[in-house]
Protein backbone atom coordinates (compact mmCIF):
# COMPACT_ATOMS: atom_id res chain seq x y z
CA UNK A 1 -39.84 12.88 -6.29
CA UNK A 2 -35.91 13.77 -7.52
CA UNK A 3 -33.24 13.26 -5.09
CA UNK A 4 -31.24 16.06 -4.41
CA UNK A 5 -27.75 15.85 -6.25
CA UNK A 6 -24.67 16.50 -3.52
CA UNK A 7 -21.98 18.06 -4.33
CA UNK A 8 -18.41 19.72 -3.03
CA UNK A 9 -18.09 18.38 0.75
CA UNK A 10 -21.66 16.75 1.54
CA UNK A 11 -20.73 14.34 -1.65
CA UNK A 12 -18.11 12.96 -0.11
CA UNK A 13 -19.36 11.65 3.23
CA UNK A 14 -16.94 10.94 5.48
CA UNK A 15 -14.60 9.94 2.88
CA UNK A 16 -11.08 11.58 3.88
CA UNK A 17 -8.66 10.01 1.18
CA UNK A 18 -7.09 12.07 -1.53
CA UNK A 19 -6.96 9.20 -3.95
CA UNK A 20 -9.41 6.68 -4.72
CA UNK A 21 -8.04 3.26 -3.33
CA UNK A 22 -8.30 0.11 -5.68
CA UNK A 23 -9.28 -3.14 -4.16
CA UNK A 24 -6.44 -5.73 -4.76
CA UNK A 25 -5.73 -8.85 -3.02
CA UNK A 26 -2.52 -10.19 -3.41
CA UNK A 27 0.71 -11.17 -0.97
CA UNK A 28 3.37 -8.43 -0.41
CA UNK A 29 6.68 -8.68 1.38
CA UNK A 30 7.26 -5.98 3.72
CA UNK A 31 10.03 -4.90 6.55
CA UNK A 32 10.91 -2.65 9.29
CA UNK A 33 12.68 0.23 8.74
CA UNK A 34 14.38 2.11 11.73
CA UNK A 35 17.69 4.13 12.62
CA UNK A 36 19.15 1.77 14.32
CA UNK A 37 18.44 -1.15 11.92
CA UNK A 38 16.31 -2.87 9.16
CA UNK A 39 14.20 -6.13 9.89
CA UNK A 40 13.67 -8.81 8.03
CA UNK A 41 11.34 -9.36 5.31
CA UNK A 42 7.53 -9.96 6.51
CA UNK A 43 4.56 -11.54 4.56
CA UNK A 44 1.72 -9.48 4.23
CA UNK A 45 -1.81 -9.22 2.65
CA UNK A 46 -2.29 -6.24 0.72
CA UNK A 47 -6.27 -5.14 0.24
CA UNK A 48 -6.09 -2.23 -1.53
CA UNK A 49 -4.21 0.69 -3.05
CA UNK A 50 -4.38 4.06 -4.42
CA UNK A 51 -1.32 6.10 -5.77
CA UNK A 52 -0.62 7.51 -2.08
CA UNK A 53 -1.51 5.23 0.29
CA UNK A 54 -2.34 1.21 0.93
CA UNK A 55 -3.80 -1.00 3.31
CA UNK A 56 -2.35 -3.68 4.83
CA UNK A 57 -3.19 -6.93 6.47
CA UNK A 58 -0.36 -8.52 8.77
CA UNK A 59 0.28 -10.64 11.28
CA UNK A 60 2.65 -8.85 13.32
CA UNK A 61 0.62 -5.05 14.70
CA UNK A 62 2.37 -2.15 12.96
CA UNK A 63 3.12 0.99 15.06
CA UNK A 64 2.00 4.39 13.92
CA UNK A 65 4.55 6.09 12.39
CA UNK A 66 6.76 2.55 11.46
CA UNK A 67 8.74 2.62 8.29
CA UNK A 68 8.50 0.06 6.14
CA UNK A 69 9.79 -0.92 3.16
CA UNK A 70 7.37 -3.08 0.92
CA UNK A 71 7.86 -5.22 -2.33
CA UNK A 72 4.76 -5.77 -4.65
CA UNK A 73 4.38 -8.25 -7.45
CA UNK A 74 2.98 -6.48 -10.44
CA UNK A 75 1.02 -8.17 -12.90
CA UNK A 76 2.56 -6.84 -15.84
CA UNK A 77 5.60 -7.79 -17.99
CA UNK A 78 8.18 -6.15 -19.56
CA UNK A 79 10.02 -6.94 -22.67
CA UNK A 80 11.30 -10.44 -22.89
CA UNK A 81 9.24 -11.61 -19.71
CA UNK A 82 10.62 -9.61 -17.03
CA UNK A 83 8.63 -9.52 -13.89
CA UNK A 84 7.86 -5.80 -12.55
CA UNK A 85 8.04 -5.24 -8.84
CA UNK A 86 6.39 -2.17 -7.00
CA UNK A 87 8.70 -1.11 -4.59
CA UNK A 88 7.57 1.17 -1.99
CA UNK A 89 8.55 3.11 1.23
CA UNK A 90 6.04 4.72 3.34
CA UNK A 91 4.65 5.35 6.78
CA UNK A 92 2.03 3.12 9.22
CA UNK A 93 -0.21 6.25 9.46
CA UNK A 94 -3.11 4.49 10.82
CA UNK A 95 -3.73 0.98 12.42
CA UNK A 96 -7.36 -0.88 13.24
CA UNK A 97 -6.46 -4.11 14.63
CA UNK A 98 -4.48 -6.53 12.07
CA UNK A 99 -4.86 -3.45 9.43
CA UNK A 100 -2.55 -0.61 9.17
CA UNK A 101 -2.83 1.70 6.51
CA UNK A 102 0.13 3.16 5.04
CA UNK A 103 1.45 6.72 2.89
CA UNK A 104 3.59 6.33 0.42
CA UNK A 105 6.53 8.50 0.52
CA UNK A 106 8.45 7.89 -2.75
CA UNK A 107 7.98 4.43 -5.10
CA UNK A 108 9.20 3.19 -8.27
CA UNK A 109 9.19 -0.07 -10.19
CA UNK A 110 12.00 -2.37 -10.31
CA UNK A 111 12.58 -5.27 -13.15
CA UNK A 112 13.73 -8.77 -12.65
CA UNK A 113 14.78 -11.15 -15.68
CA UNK A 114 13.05 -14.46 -15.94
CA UNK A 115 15.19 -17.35 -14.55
């Protein structure tokens, strides 16, 4: 006997992103941004990413709706060796314990020369 094919919303479960999320594993350096102030630089873990949103692991529990600011290594080079750097700012629009997921406002890459 065939199995029925799903499609339009029975497809996609309970699945409520609007970009498919890549898994990644890799350390990220984030901080707080606020009105009144920006923190200091945090380690973080990130687990995965889409072009929207990311998860995080931390040790310090984000707030929903926290700022931050985050710096990712990217694995590429550019001309003459220079390292590529995500940068990021975004929103804590969900947290689950250690893990906060986060929306990406605006981003662009940023280039460092070899030292």
């Amino acid at each position: 006997m065939a199995l029925p094919i799903l499609q339009g919303p029975q497809a996609l479960g309970t699945e409520r992103r609007a970009s498919r999320r890549y898994p990644v594993n890799t350390d990220v350096e984030f901080r707080l941004i606020s009105d009144s102030e920006i923190g200091a630089y945090q380690r973080a873990q990130l687990l995965n990413l889409s072009t929207t949103d990311l998860m995080l692991e931390c040790d310090r529990e984000l707030e929903g709706g926290e700022e931050v600011e985050l710096m990712i290594q990217w694995p590429a080079r550019r001309g003459r060796g220079a390292e590529m750097v995500l940068h990021a700012i975004g929103r804590a629009v969900r947290i689950q314990g250690s893990c906060a997921a986060v929306r990406i406002d605006r981003s662009d890459f940023r280039y460092s020369t070899p030292k």
